[in-house]
PDB file of N, CA and C in Angstrom:
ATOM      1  N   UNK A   1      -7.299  15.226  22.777  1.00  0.00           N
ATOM      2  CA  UNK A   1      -7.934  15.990  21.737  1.00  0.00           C
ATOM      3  C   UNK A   1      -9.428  16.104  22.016  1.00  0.00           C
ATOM      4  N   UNK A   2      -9.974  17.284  21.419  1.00  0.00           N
ATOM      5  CA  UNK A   2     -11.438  17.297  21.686  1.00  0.00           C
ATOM      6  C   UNK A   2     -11.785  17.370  20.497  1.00  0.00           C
ATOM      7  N   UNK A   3     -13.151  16.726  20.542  1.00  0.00           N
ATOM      8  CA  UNK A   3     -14.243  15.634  19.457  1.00  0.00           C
ATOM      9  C   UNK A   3     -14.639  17.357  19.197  1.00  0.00           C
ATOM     10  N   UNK A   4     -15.227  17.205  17.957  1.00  0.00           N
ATOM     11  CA  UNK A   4     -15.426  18.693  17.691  1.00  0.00           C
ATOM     12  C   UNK A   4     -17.157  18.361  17.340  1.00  0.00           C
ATOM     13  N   UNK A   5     -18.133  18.954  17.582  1.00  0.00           N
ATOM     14  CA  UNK A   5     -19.756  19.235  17.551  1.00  0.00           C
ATOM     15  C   UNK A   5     -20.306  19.033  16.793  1.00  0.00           C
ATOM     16  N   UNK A   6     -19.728  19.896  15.416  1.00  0.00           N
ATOM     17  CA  UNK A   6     -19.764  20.221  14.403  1.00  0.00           C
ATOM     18  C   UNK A   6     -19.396  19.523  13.013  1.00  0.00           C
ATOM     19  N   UNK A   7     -18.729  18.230  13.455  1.00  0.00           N
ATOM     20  CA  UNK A   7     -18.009  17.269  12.530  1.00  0.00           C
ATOM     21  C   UNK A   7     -19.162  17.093  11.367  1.00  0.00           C
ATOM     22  N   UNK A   8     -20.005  17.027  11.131  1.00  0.00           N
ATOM     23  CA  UNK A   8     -20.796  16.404  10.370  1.00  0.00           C
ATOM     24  C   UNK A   8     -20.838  17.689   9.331  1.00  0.00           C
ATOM     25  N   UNK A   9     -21.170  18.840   9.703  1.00  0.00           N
ATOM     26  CA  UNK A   9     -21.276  19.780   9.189  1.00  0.00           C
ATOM     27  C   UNK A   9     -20.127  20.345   8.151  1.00  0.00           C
ATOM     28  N   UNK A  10     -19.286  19.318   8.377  1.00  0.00           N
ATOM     29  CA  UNK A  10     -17.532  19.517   7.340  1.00  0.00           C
ATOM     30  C   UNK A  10     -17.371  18.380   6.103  1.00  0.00           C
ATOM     31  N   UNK A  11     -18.159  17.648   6.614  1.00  0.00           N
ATOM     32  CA  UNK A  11     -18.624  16.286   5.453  1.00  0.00           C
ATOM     33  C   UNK A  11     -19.100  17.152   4.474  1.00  0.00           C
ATOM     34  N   UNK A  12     -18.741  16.647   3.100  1.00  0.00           N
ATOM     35  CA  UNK A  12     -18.889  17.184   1.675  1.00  0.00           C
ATOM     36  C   UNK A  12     -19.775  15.989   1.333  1.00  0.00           C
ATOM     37  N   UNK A  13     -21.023  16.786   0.994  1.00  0.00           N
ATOM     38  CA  UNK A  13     -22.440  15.679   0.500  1.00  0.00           C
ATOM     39  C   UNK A  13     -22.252  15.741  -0.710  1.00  0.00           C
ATOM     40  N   UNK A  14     -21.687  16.455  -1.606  1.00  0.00           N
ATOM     41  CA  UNK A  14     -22.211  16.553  -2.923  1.00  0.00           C
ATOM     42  C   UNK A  14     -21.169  15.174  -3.659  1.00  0.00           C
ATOM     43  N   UNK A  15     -21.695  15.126  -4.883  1.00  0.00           N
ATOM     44  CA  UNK A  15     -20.740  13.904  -5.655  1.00  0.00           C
ATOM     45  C   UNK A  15     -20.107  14.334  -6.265  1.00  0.00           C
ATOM     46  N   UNK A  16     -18.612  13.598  -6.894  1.00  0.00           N
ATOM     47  CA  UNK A  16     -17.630  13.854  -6.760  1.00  0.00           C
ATOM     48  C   UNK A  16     -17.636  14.141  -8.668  1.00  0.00           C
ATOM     49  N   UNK A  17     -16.620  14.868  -9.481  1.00  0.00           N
ATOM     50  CA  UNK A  17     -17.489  15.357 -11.081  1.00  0.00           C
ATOM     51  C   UNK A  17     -16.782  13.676 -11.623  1.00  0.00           C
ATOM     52  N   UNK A  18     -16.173  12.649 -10.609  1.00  0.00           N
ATOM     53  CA  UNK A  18     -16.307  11.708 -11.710  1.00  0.00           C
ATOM     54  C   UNK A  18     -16.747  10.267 -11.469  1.00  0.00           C
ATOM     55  N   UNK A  19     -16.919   9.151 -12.412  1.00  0.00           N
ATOM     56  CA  UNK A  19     -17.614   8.176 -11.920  1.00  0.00           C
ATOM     57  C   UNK A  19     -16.380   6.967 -12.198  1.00  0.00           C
ATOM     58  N   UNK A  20     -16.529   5.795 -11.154  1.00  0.00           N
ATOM     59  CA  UNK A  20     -15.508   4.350 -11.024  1.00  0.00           C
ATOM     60  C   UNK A  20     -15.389   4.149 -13.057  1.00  0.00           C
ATOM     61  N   UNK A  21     -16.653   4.525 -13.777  1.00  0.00           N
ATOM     62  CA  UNK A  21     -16.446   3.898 -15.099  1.00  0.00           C
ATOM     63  C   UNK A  21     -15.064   4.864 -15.655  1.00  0.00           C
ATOM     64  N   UNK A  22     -15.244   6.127 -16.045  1.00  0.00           N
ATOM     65  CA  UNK A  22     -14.453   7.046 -15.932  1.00  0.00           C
ATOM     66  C   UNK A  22     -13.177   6.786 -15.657  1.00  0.00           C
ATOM     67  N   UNK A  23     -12.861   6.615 -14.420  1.00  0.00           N
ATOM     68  CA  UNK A  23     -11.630   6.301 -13.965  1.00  0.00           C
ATOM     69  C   UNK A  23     -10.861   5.157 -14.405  1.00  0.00           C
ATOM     70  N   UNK A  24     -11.815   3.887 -14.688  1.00  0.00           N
ATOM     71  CA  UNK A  24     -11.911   3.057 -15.323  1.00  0.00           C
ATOM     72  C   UNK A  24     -10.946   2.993 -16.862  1.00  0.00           C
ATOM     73  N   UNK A  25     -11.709   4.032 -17.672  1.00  0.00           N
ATOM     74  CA  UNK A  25     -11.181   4.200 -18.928  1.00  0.00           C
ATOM     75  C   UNK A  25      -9.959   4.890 -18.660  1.00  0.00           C
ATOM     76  N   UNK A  26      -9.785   5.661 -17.981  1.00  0.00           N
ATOM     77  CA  UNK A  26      -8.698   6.806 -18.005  1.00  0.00           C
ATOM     78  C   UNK A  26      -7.362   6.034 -17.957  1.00  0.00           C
ATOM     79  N   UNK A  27      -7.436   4.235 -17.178  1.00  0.00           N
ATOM     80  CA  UNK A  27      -6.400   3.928 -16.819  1.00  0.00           C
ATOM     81  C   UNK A  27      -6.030   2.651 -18.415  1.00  0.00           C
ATOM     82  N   UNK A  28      -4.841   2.720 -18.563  1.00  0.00           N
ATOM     83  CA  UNK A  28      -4.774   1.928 -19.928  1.00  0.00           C
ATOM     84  C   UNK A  28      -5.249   0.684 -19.806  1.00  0.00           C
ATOM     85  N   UNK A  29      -5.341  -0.071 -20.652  1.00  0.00           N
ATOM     86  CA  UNK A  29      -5.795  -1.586 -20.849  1.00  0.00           C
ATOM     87  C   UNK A  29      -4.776  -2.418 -20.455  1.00  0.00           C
ATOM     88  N   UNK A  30      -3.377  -2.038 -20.635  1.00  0.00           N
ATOM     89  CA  UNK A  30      -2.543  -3.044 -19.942  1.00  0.00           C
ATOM     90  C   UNK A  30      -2.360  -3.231 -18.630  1.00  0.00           C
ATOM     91  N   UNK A  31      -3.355  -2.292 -17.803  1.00  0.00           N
ATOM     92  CA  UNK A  31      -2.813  -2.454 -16.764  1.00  0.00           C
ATOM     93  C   UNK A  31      -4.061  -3.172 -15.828  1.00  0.00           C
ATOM     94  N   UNK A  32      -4.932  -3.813 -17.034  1.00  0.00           N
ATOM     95  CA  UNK A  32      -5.631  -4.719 -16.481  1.00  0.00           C
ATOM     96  C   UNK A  32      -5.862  -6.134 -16.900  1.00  0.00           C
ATOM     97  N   UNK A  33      -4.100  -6.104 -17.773  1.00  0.00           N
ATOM     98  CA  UNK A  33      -3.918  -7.904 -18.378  1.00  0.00           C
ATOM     99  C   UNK A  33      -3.363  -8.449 -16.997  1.00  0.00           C
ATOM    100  N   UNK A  34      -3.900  -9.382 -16.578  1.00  0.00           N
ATOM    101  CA  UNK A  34      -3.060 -10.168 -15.394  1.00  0.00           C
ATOM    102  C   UNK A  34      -2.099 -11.191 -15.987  1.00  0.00           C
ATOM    103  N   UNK A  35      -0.756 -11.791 -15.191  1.00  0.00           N
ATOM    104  CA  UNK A  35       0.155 -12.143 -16.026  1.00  0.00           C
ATOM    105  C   UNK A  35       1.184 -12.915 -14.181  1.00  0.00           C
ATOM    106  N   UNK A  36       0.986 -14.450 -14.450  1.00  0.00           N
ATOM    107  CA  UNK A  36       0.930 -14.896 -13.411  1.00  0.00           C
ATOM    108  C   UNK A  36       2.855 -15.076 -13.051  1.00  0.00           C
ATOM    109  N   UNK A  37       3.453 -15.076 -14.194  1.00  0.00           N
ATOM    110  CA  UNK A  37       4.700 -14.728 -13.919  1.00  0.00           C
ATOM    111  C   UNK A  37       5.232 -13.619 -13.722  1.00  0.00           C
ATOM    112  N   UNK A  38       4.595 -12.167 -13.886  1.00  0.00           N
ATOM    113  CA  UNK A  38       4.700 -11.203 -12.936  1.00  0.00           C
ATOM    114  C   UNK A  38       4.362 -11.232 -11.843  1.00  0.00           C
ATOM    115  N   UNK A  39       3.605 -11.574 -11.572  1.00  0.00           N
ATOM    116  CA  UNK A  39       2.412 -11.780 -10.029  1.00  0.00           C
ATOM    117  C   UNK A  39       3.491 -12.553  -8.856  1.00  0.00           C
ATOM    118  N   UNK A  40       4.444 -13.566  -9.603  1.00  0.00           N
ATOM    119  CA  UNK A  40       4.463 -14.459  -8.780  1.00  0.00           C
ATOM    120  C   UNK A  40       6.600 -13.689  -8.635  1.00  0.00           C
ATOM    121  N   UNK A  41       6.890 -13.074  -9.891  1.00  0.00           N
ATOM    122  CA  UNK A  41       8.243 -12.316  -9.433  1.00  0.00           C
ATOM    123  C   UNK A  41       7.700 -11.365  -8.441  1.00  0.00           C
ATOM    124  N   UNK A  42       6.782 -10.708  -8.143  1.00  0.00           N
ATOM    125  CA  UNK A  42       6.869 -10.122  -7.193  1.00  0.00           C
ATOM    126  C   UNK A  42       6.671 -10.520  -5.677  1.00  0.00           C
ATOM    127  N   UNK A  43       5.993 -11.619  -5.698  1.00  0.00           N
ATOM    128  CA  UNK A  43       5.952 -12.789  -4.439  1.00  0.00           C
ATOM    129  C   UNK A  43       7.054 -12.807  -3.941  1.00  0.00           C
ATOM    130  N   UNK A  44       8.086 -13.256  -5.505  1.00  0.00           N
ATOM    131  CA  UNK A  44       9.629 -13.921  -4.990  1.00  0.00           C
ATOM    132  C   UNK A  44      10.590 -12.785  -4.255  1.00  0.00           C
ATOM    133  N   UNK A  45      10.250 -11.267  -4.699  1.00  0.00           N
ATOM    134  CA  UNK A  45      11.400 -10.181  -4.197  1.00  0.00           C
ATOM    135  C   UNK A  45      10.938  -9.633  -3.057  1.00  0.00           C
ATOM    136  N   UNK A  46       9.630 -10.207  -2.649  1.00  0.00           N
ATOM    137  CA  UNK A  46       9.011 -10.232  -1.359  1.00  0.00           C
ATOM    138  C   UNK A  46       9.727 -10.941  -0.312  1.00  0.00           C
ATOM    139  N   UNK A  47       9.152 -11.915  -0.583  1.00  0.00           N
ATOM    140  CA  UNK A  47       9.972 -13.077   0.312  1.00  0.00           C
ATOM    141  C   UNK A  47      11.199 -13.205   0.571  1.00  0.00           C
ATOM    142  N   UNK A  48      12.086 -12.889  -0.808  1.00  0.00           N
ATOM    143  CA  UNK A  48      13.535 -12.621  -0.605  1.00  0.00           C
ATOM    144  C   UNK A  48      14.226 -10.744   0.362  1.00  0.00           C
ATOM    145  N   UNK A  49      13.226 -10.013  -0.100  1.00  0.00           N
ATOM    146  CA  UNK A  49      13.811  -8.524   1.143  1.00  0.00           C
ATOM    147  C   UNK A  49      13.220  -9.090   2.630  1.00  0.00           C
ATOM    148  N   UNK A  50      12.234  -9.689   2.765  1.00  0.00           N
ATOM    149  CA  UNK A  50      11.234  -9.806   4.302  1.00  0.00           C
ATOM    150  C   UNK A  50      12.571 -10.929   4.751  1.00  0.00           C
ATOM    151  N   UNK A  51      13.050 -11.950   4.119  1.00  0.00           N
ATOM    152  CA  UNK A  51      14.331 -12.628   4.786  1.00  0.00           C
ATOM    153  C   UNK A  51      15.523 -11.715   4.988  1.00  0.00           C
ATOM    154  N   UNK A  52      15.969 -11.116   3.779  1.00  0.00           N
ATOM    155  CA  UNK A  52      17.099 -10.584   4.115  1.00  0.00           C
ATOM    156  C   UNK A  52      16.749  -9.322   5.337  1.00  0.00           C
ATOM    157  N   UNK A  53      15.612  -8.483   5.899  1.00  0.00           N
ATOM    158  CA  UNK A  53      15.627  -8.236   6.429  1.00  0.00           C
ATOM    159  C   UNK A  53      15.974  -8.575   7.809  1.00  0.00           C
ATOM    160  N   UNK A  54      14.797 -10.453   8.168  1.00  0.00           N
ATOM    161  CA  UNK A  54      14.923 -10.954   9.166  1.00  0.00           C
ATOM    162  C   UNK A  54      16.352 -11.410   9.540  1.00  0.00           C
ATOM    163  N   UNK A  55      17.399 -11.120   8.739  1.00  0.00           N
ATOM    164  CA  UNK A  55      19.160 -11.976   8.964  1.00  0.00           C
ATOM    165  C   UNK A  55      19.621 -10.410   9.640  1.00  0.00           C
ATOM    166  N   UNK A  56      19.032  -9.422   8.870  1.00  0.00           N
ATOM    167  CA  UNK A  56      19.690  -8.318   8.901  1.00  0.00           C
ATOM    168  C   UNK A  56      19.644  -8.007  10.586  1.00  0.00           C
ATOM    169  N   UNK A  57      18.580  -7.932  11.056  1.00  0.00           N
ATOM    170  CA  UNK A  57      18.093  -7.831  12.281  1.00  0.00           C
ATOM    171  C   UNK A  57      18.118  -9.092  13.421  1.00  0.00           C
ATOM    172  N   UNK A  58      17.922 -10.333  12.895  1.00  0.00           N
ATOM    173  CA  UNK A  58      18.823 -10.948  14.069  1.00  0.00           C
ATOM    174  C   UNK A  58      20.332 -11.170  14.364  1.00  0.00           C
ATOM    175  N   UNK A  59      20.688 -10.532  13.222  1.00  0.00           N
ATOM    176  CA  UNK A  59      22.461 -10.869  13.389  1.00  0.00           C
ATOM    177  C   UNK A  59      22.644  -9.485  13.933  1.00  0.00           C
ATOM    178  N   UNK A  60      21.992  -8.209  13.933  1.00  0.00           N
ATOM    179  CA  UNK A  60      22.841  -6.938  14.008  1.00  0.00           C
ATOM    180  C   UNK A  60      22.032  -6.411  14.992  1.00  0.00           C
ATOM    181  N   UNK A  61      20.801  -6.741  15.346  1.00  0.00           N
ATOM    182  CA  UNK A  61      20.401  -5.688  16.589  1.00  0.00           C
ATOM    183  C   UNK A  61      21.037  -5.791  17.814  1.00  0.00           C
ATOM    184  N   UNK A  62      21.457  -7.267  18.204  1.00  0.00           N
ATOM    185  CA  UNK A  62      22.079  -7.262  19.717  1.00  0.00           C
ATOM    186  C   UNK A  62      22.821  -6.246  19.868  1.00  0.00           C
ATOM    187  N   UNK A  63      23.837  -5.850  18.994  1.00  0.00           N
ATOM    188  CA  UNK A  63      24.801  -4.698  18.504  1.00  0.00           C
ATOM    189  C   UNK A  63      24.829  -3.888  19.104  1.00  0.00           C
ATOM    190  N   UNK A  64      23.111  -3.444  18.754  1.00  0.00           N
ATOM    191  CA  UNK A  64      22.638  -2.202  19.196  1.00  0.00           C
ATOM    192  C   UNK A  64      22.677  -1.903  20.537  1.00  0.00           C
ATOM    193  N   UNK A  65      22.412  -2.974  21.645  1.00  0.00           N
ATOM    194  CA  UNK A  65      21.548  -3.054  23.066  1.00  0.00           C
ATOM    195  C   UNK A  65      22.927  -3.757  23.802  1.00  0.00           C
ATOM    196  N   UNK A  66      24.172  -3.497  23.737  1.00  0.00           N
ATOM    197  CA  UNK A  66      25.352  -3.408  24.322  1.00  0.00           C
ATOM    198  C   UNK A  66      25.618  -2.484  25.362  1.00  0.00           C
ATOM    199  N   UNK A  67      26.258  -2.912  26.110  1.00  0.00           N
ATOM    200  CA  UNK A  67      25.997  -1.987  27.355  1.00  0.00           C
ATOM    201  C   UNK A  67      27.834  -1.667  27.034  1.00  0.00           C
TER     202      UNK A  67
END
């Protein structure tokens, strides 16, 4: 690919019509209660797909690479 000359000249200087506070409000209040037994079910369905993946794939790829 070629670097283009002109790159800078495509950058948008101006600011954007809204501000982090803004966005801030726009989003509800509950979704900035933290809540450590949610936090930590989602740890657990983590850990539990990233295993069932790792069974999934050492029991079934050899499968694949059979001659």
């Amino acid at each position: 690919m070629r670097a283009s000359g002109n790159a800078l000249q495509r950058v948008s200087t101006s600011k954007p019509p809204f501000t982090i506070g803004k966005i801030k409000k726009a989003i509800p209040p509950h979704c900035f209660q933290q809540s450590l037994i949610c936090s930590f079910s989602f740890v657990a369905r983590d850990l539990i797909l990233v295993s069932l993946f790792y069974y999934i794939v050492t029991t079934y790829l050899h499968l694949l690479f059979r001659n």
